[in-house]
C-alpha atoms as a PDB file:
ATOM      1  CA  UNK A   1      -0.804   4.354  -7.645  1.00  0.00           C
ATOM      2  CA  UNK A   2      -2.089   7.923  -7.050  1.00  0.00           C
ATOM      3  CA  UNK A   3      -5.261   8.050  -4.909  1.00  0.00           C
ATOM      4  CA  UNK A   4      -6.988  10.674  -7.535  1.00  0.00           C
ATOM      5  CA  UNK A   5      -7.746   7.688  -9.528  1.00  0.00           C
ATOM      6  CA  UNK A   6     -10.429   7.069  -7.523  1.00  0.00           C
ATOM      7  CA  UNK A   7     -12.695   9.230  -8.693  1.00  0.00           C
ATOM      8  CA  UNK A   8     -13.047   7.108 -12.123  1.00  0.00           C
ATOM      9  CA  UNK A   9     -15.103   4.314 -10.419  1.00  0.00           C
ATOM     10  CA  UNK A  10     -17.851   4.234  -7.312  1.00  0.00           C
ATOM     11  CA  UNK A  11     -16.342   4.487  -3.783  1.00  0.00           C
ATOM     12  CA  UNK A  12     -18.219   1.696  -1.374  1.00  0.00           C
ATOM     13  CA  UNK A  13     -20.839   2.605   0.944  1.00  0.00           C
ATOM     14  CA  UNK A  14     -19.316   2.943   4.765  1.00  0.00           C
ATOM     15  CA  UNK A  15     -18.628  -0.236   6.502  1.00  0.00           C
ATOM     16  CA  UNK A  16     -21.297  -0.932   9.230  1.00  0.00           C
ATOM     17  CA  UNK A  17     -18.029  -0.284  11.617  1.00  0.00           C
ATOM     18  CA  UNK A  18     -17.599   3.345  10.757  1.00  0.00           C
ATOM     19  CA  UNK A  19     -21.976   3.758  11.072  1.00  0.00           C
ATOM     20  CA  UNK A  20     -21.874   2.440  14.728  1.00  0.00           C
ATOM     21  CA  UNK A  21     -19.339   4.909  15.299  1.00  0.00           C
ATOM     22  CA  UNK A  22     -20.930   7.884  14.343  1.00  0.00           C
ATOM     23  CA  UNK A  23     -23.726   6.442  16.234  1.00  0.00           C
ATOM     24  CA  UNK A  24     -22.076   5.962  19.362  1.00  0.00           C
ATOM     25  CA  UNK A  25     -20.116  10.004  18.979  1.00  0.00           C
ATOM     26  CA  UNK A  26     -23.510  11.105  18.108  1.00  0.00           C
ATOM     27  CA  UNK A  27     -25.668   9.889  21.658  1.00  0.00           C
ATOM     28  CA  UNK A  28     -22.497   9.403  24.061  1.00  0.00           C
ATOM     29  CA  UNK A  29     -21.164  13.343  23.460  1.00  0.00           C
ATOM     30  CA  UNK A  30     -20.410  14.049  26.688  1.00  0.00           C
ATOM     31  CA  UNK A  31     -18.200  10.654  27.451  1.00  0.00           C
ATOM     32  CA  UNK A  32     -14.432  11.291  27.779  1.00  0.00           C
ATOM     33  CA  UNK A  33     -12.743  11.859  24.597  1.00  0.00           C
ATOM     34  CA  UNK A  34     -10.247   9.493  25.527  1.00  0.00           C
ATOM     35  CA  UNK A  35     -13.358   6.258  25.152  1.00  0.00           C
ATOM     36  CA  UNK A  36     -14.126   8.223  21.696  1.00  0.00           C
ATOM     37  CA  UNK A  37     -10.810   7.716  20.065  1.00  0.00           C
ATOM     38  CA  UNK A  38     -10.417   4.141  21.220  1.00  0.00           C
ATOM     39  CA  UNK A  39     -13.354   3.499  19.378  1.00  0.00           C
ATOM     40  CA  UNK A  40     -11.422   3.021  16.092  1.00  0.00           C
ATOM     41  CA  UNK A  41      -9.019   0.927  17.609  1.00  0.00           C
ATOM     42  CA  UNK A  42     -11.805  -1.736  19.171  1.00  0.00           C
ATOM     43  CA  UNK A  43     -13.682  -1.667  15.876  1.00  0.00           C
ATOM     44  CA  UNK A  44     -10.473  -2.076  13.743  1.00  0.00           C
ATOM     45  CA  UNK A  45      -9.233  -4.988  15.931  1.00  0.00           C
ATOM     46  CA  UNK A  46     -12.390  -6.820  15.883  1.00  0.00           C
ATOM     47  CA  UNK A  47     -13.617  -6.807  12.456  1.00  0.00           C
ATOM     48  CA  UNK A  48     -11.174  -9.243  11.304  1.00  0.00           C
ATOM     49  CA  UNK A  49     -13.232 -12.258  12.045  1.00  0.00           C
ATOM     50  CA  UNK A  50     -16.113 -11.205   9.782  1.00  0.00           C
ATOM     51  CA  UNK A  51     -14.021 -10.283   7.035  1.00  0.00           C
ATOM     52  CA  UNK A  52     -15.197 -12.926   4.352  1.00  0.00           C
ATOM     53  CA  UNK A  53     -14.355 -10.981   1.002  1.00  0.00           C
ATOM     54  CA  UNK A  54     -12.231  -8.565  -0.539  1.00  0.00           C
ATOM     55  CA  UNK A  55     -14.712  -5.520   0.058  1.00  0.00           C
ATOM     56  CA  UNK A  56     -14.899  -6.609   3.427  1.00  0.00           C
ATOM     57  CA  UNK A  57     -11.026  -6.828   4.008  1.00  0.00           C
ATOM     58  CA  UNK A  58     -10.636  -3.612   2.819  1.00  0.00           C
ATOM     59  CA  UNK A  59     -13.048  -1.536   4.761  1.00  0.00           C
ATOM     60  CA  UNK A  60     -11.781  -3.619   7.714  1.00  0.00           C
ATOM     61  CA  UNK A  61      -8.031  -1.945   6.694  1.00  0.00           C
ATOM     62  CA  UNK A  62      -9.324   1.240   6.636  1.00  0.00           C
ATOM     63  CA  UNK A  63     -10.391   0.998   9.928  1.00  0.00           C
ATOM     64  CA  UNK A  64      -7.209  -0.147  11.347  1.00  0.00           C
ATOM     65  CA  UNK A  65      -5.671   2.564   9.026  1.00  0.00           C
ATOM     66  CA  UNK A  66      -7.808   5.271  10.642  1.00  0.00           C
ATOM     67  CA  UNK A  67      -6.729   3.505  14.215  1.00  0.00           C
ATOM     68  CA  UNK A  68      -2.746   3.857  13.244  1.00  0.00           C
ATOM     69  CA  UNK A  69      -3.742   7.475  11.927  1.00  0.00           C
ATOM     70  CA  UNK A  70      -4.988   7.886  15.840  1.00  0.00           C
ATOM     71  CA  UNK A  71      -2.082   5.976  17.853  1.00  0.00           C
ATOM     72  CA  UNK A  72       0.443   7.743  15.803  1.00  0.00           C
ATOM     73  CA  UNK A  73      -1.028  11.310  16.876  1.00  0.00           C
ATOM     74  CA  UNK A  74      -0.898   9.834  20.621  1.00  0.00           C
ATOM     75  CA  UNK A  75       2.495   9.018  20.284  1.00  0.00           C
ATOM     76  CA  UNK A  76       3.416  11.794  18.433  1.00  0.00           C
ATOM     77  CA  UNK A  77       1.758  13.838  21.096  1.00  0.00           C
ATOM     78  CA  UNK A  78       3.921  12.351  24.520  1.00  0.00           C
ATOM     79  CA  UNK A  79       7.165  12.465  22.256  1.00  0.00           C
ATOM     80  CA  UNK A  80       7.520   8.872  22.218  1.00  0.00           C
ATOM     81  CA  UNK A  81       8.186   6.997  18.930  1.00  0.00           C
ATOM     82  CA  UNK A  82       5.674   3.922  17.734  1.00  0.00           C
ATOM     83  CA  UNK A  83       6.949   0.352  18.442  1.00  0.00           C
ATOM     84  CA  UNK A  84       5.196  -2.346  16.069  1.00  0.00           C
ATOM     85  CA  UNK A  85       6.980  -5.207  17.834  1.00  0.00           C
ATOM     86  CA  UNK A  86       3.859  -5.171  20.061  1.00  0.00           C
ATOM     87  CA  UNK A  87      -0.297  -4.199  20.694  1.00  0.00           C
ATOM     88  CA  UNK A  88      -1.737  -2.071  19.317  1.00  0.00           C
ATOM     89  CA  UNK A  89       0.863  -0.900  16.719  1.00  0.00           C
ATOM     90  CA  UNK A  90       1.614  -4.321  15.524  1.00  0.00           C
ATOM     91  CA  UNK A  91      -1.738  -5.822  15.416  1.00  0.00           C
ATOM     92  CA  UNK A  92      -3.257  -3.173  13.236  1.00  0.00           C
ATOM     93  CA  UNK A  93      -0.375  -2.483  11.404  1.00  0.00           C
ATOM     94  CA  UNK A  94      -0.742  -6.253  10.183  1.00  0.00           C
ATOM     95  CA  UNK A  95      -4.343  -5.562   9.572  1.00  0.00           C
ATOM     96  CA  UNK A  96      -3.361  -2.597   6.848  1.00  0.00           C
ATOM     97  CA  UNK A  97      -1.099  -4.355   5.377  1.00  0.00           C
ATOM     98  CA  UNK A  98      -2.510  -7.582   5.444  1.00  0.00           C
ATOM     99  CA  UNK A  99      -0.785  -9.795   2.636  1.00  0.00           C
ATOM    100  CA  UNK A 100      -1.772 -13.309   3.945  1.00  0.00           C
ATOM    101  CA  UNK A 101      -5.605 -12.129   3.726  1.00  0.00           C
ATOM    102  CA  UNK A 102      -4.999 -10.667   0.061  1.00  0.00           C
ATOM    103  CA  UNK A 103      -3.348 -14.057  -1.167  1.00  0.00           C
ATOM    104  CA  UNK A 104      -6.352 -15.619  -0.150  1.00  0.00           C
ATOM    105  CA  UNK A 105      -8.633 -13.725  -2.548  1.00  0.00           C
ATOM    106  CA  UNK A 106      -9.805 -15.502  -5.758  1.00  0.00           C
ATOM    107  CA  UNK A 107      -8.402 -14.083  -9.110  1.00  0.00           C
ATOM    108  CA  UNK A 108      -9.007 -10.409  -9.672  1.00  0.00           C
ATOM    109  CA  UNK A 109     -12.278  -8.925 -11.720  1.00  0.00           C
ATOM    110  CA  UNK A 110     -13.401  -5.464 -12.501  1.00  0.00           C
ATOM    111  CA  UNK A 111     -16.034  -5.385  -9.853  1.00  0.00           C
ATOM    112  CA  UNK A 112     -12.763  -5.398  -7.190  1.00  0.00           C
ATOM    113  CA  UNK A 113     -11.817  -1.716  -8.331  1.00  0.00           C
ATOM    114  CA  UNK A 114     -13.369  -0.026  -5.673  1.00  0.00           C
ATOM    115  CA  UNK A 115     -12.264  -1.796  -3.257  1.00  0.00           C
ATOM    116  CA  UNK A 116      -9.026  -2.284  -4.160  1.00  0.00           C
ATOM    117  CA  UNK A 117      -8.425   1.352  -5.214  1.00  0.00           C
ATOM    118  CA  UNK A 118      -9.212   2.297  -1.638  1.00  0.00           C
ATOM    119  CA  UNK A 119      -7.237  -0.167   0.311  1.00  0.00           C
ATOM    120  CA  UNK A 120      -4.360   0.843  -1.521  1.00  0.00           C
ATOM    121  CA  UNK A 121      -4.541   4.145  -0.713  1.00  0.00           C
ATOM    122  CA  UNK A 122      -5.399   3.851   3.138  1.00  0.00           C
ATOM    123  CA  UNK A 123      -2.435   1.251   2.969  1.00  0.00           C
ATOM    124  CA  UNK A 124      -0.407   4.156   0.758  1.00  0.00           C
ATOM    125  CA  UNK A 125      -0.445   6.850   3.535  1.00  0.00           C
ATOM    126  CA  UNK A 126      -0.129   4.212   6.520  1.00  0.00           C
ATOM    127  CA  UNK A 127       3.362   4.078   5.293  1.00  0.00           C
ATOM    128  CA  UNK A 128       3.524   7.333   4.431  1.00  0.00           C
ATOM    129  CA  UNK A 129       2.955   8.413   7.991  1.00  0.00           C
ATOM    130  CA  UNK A 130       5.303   5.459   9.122  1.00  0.00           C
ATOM    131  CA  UNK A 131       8.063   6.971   7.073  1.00  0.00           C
ATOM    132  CA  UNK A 132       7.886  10.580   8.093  1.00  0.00           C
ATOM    133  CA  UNK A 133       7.022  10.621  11.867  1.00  0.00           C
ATOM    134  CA  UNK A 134       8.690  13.093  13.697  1.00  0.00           C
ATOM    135  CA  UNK A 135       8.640  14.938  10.133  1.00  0.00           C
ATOM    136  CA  UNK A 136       7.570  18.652  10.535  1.00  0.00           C
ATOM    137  CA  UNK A 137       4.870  18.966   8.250  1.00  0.00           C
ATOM    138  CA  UNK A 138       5.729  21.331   5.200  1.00  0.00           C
ATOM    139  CA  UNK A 139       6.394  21.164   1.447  1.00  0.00           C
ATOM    140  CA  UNK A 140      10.438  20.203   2.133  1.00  0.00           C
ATOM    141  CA  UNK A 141      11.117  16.924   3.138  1.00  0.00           C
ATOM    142  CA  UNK A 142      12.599  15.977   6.278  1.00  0.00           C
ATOM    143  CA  UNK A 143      15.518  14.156   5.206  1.00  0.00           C
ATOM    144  CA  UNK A 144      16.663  13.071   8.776  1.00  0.00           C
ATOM    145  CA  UNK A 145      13.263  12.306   9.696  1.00  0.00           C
ATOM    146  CA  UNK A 146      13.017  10.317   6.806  1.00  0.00           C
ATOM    147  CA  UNK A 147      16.365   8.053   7.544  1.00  0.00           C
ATOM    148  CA  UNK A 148      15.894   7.530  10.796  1.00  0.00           C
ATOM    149  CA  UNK A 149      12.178   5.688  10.034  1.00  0.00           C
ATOM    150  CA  UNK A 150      13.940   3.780   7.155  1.00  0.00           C
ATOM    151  CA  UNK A 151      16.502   3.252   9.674  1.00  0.00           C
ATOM    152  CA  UNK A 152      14.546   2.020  12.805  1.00  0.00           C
ATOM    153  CA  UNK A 153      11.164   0.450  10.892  1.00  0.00           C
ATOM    154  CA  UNK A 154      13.082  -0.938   8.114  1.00  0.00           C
ATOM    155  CA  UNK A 155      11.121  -4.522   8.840  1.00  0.00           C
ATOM    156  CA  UNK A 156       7.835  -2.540   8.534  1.00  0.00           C
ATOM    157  CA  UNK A 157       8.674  -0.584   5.538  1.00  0.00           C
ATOM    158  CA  UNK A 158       9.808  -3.373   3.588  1.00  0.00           C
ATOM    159  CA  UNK A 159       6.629  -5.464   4.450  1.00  0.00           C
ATOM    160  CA  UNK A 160       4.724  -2.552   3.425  1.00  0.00           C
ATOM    161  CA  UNK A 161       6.467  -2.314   0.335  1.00  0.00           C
ATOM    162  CA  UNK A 162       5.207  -6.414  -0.182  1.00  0.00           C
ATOM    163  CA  UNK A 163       2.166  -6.066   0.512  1.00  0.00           C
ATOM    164  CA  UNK A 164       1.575  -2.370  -2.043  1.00  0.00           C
ATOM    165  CA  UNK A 165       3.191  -4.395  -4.800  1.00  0.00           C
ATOM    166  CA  UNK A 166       0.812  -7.272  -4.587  1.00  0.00           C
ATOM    167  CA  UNK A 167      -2.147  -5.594  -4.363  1.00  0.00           C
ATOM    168  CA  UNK A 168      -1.478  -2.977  -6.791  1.00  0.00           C
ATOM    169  CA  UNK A 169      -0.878  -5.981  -9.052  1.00  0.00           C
ATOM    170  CA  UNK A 170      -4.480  -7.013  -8.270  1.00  0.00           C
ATOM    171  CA  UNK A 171      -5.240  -3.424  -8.893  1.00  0.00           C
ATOM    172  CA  UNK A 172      -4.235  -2.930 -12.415  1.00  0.00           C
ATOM    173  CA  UNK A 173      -5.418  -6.434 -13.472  1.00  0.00           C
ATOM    174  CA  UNK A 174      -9.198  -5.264 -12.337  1.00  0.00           C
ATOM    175  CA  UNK A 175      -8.295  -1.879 -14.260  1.00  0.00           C
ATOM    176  CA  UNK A 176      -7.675  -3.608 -17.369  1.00  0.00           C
ATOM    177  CA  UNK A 177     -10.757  -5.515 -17.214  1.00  0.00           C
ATOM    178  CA  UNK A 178     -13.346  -3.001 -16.317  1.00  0.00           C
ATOM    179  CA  UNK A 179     -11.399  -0.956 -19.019  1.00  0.00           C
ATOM    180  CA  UNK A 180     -12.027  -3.843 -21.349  1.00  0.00           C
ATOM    181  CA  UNK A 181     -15.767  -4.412 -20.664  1.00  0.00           C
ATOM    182  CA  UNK A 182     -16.519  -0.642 -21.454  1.00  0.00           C
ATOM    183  CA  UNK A 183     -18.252  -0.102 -24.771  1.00  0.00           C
ATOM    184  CA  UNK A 184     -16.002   2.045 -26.761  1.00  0.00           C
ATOM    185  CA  UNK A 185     -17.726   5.040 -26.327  1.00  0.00           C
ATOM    186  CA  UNK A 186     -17.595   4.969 -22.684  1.00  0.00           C
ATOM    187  CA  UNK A 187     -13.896   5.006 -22.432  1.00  0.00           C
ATOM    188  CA  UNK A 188     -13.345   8.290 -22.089  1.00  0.00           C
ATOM    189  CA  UNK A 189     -10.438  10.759 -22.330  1.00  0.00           C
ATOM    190  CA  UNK A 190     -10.926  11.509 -18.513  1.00  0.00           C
ATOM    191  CA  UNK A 191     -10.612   7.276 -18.246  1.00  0.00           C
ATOM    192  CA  UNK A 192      -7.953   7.219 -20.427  1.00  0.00           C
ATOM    193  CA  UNK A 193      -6.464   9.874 -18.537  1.00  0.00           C
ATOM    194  CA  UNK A 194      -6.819   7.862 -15.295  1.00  0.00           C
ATOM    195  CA  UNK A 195      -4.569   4.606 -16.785  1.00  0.00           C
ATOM    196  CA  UNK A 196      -2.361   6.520 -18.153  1.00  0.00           C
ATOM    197  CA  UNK A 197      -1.707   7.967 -14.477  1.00  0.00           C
ATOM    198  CA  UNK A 198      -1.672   4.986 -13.085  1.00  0.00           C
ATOM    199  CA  UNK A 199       1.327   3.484 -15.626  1.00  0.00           C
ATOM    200  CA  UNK A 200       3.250   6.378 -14.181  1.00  0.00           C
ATOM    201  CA  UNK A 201       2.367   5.672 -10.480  1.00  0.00           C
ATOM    202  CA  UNK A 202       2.980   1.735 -10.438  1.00  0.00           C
ATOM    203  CA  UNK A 203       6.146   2.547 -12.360  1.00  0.00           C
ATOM    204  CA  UNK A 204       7.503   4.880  -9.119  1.00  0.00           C
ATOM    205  CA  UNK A 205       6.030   2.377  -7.078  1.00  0.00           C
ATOM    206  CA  UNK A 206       8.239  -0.635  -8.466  1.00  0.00           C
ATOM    207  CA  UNK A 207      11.397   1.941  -9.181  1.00  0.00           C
ATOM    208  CA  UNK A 208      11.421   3.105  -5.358  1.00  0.00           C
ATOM    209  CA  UNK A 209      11.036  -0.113  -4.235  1.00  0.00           C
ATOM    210  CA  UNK A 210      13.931  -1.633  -5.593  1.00  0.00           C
ATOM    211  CA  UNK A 211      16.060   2.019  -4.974  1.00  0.00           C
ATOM    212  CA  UNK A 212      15.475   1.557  -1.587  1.00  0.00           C
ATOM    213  CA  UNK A 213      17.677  -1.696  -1.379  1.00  0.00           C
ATOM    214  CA  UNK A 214      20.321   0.224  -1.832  1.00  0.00           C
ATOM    215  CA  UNK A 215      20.587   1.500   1.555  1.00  0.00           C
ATOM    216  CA  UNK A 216      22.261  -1.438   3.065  1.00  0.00           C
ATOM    217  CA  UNK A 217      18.924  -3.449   3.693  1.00  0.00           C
ATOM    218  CA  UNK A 218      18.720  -6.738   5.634  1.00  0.00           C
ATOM    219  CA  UNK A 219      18.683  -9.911   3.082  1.00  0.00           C
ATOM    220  CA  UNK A 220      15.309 -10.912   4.756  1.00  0.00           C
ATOM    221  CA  UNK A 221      14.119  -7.244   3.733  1.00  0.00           C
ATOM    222  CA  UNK A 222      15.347  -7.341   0.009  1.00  0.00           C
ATOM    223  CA  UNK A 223      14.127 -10.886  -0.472  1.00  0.00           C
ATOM    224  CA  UNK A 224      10.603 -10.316   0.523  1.00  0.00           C
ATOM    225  CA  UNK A 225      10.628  -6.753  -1.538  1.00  0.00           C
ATOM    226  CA  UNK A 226      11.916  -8.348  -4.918  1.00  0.00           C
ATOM    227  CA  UNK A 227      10.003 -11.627  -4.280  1.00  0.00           C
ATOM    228  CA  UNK A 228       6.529  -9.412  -4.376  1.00  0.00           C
ATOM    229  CA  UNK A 229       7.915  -8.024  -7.371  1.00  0.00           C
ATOM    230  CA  UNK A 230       8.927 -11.517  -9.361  1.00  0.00           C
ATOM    231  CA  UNK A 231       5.713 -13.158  -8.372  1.00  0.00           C
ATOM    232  CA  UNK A 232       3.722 -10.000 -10.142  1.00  0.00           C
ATOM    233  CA  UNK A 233       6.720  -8.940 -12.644  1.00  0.00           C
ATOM    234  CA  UNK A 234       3.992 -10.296 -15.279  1.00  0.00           C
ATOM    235  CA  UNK A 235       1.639  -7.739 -14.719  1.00  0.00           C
ATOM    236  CA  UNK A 236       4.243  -4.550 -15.133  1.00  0.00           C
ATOM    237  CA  UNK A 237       5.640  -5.787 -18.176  1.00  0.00           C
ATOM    238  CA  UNK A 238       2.485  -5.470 -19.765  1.00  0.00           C
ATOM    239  CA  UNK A 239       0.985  -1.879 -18.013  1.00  0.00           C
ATOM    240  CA  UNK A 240       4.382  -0.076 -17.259  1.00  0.00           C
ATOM    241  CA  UNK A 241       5.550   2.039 -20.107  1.00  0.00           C
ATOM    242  CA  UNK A 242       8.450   1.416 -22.149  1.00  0.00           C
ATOM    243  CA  UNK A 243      10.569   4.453 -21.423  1.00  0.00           C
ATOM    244  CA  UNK A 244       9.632   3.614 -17.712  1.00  0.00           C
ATOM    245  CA  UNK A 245      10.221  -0.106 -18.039  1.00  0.00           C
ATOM    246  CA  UNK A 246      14.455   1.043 -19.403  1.00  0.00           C
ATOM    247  CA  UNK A 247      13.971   2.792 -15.942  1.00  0.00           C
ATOM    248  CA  UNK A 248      13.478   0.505 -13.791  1.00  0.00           C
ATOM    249  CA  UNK A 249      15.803  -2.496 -15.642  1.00  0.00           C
ATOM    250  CA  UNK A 250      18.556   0.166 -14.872  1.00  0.00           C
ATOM    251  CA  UNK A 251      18.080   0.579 -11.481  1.00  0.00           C
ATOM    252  CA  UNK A 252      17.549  -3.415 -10.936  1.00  0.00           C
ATOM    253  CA  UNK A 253      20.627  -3.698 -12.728  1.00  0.00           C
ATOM    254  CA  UNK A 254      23.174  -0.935 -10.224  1.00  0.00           C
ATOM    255  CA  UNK A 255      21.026  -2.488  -7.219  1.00  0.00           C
ATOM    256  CA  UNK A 256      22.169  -5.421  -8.284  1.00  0.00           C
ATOM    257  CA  UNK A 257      25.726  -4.982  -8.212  1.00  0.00           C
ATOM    258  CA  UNK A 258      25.194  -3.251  -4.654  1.00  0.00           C
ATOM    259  CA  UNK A 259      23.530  -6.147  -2.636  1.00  0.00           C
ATOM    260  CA  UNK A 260      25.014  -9.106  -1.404  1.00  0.00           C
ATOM    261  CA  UNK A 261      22.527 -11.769  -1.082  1.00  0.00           C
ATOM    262  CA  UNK A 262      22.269 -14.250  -3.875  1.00  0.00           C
ATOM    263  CA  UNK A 263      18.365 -14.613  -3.962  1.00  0.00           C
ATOM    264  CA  UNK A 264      18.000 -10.543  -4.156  1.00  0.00           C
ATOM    265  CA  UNK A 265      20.126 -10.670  -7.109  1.00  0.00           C
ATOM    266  CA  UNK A 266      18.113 -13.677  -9.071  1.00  0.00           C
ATOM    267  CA  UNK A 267      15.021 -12.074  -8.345  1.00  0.00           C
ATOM    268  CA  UNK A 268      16.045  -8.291  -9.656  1.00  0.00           C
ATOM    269  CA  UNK A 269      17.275 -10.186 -12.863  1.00  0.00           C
ATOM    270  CA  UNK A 270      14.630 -12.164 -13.277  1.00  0.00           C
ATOM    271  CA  UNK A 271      12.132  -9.186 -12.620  1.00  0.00           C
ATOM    272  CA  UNK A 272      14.964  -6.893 -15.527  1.00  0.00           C
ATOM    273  CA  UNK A 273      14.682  -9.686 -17.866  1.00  0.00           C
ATOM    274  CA  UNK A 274      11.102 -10.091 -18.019  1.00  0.00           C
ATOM    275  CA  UNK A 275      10.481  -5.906 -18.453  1.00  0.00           C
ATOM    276  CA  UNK A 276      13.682  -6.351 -21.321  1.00  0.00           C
ATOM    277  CA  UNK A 277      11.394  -9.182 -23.357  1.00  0.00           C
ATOM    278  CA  UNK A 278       8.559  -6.662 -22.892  1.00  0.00           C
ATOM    279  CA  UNK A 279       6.906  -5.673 -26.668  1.00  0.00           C
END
């Protein structure tokens, strides 16, 4: 879902995490610069505990998002590559995409739009970076670049891919609903603008997602990716437009016929046959 949606609703006030921060730049300035960028690691790796709520999970993720953002640059900087099979990569990477903590939410409302609109997004260009380290920066994309991180973080990528499907899910259900509760002269063209962006954006979401299988992906990979999808298939055959739903059946169906494993294949055609029976 693109991130410019977020302009439509009121972004949270900064976590208490991100104040002490500024606090602690703002009277320690002369301390190493080294202490200053751990900072966002400590704070991202500690705030799990007191993360009660969805608001609260959130800003904690965008804390360990801003952490990544930072090891990334260090490793980018020595010419290393990232390893999430251990500390810190791997514990804050589990913090962004945290799919055990969103599970445990209660059933989506309107008031979760803020929150959920920027969790996505942090969690959005986590992967994002993931996916094109070592990528120059520049309008073309790196296609090696891009292979090799498929390649070597394939485990993270599809766990990623899980954990964007689930809580965009959550995303568009609390979009519906604070679309609903709007008297009708408050929904806007500029609103109606905004869904109508996000249809397209949870449609690439779900059609890259199962493209990606295509690649030769481990069964453990393609089960968890299409799983995500089956459990929320619900959701997109409602908010995913028609044109885009014949889309994505298609591609289900070729990915299909590519993959070997026989739970892959039940979940793409369950998740074709529910977008099919789609009015």
């Amino acid at each position: 879902m693109d991130g410019n949606s977020k302009s439509q609703v009121n972004r949270p006030s900064p976590s208490s995490n991100q104040v002490r921060e500024q606090e602690i730049t703002q009277t320690n300035g002369q301390r190493p610069v080294l202490f200053l960028r751990s900072l966002p690691l400590l704070v991202a790796l500690s705030s799990a505990a007191c993360a009660q709520d969805g608001a609260q999970i959130a800003s904690g993720a965008k804390d360990a998002t801003h952490a990544l953002e930072l090891y990334l640059d260090g490793v980018a900087a020595s010419e290393g590559r990232p390893d999430f099979t251990k500390p810190p990569a791997s514990e804050l990477f589990a913090r962004v995409f945290d799919v055990e903590q969103l599970s445990t939410l209660p059933p989506a409302k309107s008031s979760d739009l803020p929150w959920a609109l920027d969790w996505f997004f942090a969690a959005k260009q986590s992967n994002k970076r993931i996916l094109l380290f070592g990528a120059p920066p520049g309008p073309t994309m790196d296609q090696a670049a891009l292979l090799r991180n498929l390649t070597e973080y394939e485990d993270q990528y599809a766990s990623a891919s899980n954990f964007l499907v689930r809580l965009a899910a959550r995303e568009v259900t609390a979009m519906l609903q604070f679309m609903d509760e709007l008297a009708p002269e408050q929904r806007t063209p500029v609103r109606q603008a905004g869904l109508e962006k996000a249809r397209g954006g949870v449609a690439e979401l779900i059609a890259g997602s199962i493209g990606s299988m295509a690649e030769g992906m481990r069964p453990a990979n393609t089960r968890q990716m299409t799983a995500a999808m089956r459990d929320t298939r619900d959701v997109w055959a409602t908010f995913i437009l028609p044109n885009d739903r014949t889309q994505i059946i298609g591609i289900a169906k070729k990915v299909s016929g590519m993959v070997k494993d026989d739970e892959t294949k039940n979940n793409l055609a369950d998740i074709a046959a529910t977008l099919a029976a789609a009015k």
